[in-house]
C-alpha atoms as a PDB file:
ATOM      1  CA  UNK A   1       0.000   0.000   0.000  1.00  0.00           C
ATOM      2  CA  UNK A   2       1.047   3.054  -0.517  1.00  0.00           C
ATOM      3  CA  UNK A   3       2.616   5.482   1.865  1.00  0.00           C
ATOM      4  CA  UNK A   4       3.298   8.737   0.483  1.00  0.00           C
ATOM      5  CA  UNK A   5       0.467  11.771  -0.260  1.00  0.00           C
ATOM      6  CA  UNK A   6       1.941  11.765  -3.694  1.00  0.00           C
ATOM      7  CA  UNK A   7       1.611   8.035  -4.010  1.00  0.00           C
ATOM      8  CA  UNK A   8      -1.924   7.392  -2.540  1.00  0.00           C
ATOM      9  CA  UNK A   9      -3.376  10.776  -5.425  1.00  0.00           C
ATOM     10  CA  UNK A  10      -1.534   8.608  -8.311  1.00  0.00           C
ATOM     11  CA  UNK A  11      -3.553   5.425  -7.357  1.00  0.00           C
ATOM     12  CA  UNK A  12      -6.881   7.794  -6.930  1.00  0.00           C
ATOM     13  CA  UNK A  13      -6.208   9.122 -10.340  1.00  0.00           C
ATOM     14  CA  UNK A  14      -5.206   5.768 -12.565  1.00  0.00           C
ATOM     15  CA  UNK A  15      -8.299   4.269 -10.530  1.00  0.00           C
ATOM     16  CA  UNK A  16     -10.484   7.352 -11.863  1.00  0.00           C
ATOM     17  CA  UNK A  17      -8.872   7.296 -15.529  1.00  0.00           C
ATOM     18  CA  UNK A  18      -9.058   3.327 -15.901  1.00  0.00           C
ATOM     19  CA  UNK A  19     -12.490   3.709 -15.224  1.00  0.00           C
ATOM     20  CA  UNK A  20     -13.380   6.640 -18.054  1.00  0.00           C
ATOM     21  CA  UNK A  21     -11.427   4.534 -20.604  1.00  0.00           C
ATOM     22  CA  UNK A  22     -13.002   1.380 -19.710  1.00  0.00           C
ATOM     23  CA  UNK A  23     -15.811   3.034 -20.242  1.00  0.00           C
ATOM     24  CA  UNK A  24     -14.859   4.521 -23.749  1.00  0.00           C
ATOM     25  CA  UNK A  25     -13.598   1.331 -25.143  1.00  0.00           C
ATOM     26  CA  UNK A  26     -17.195   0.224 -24.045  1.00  0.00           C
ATOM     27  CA  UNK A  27     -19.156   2.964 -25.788  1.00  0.00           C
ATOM     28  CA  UNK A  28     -16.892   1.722 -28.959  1.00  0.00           C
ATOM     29  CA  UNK A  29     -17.452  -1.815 -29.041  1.00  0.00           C
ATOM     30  CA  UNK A  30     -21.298  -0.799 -28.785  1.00  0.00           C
ATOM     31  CA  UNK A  31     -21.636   2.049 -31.402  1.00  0.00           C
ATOM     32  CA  UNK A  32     -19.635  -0.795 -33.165  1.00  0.00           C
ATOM     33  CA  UNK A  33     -21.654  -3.537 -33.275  1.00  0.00           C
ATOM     34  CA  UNK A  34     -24.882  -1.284 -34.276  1.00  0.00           C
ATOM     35  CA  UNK A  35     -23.404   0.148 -36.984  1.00  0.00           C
ATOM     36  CA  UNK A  36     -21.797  -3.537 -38.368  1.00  0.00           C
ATOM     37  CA  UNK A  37     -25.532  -4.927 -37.145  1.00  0.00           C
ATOM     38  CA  UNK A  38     -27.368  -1.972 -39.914  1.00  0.00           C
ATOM     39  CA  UNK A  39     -24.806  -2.804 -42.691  1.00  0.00           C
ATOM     40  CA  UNK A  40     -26.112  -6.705 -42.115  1.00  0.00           C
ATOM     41  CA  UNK A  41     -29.629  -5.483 -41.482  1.00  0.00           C
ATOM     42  CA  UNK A  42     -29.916  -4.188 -44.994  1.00  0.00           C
ATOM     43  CA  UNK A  43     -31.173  -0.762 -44.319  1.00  0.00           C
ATOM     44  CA  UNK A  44     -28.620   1.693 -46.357  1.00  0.00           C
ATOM     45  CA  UNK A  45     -29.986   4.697 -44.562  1.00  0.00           C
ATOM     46  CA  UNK A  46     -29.789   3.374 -40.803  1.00  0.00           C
ATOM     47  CA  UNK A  47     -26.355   2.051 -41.622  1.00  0.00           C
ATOM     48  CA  UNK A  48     -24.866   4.951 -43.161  1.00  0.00           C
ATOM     49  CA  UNK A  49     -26.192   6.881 -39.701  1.00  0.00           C
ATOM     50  CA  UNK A  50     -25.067   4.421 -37.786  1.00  0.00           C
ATOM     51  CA  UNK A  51     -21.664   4.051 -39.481  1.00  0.00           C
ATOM     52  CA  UNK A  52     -21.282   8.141 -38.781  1.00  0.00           C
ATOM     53  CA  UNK A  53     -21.653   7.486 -35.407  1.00  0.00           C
ATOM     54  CA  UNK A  54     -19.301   4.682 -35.292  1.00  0.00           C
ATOM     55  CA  UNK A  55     -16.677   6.299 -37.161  1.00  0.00           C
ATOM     56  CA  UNK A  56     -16.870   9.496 -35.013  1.00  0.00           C
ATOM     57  CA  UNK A  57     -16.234   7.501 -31.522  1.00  0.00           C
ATOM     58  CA  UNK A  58     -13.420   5.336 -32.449  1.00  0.00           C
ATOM     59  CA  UNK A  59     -11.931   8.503 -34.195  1.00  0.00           C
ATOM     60  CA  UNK A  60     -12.498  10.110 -30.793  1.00  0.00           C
ATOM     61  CA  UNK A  61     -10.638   7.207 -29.285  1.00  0.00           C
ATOM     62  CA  UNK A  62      -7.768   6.854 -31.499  1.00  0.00           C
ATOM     63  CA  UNK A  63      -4.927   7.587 -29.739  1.00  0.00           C
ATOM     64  CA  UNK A  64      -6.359   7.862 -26.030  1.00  0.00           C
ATOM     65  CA  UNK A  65      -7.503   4.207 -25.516  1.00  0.00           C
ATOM     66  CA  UNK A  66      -6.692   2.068 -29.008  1.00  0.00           C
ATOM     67  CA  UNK A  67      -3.859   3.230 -31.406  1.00  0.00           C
ATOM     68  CA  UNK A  68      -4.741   5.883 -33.972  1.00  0.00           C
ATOM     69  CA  UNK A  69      -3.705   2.962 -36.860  1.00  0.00           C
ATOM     70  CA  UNK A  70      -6.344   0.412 -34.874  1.00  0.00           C
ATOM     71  CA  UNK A  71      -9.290   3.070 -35.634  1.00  0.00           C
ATOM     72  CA  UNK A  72      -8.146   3.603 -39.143  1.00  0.00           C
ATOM     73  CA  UNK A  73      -7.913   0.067 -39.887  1.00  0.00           C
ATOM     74  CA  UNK A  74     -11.609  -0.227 -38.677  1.00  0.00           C
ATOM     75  CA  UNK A  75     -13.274   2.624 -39.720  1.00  0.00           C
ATOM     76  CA  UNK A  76     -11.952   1.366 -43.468  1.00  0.00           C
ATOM     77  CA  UNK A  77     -13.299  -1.932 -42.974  1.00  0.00           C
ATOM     78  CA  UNK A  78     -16.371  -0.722 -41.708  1.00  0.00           C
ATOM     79  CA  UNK A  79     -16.720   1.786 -44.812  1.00  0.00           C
ATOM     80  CA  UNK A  80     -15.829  -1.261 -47.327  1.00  0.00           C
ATOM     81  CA  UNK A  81     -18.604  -3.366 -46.200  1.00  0.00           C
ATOM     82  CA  UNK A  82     -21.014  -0.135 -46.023  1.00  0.00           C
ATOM     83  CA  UNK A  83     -19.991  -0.017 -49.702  1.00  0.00           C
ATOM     84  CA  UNK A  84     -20.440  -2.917 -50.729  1.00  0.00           C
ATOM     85  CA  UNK A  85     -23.484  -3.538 -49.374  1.00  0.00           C
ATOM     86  CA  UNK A  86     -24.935  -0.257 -51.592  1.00  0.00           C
ATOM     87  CA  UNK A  87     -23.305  -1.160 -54.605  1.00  0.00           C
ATOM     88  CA  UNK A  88     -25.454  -4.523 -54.117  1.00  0.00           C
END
């Protein structure tokens, strides 16, 4: 445990951050899934919504909880099967 003022604030804080990017990475994984669910579902308006959505929080989250090339990698993925699913 820890013994110092100093020391005991540091826990207090990575206790307090680990808990706001838990919950980011959460909010991701969600907007995620709906926008991967309306590009499956068929419905080219709700998916191109829902794909705006997506793309805006993991863009918000490059960099402070998954690496900016991470996001990239799937917002492009996510944008190639939007695509293909309209050209269809």
């Amino acid at each position: 445990m820890a013994n110092h003022k100093s020391a005991k604030k540091r826990i207090r804080v990575t206790e307090k951050k680990n808990r706001v990017n838990t919950a980011r990475k959460s909010a991701i994984k969600t907007f995620i899934k709906k926008a991967l669910n309306a590009i499956t579902g068929g419905d080219k308006e709700k998916a191109t919504t829902e794909m705006r959505n997506a793309e805006s929080r993991i863009m918000k989250g490059a960099g402070k909880v998954m690496p900016k090339k991470r996001a990239s990698r799937k917002v492009s993925r996510m944008t190639k099967k939007l695509n293909k699913m309209e050209s269809r």
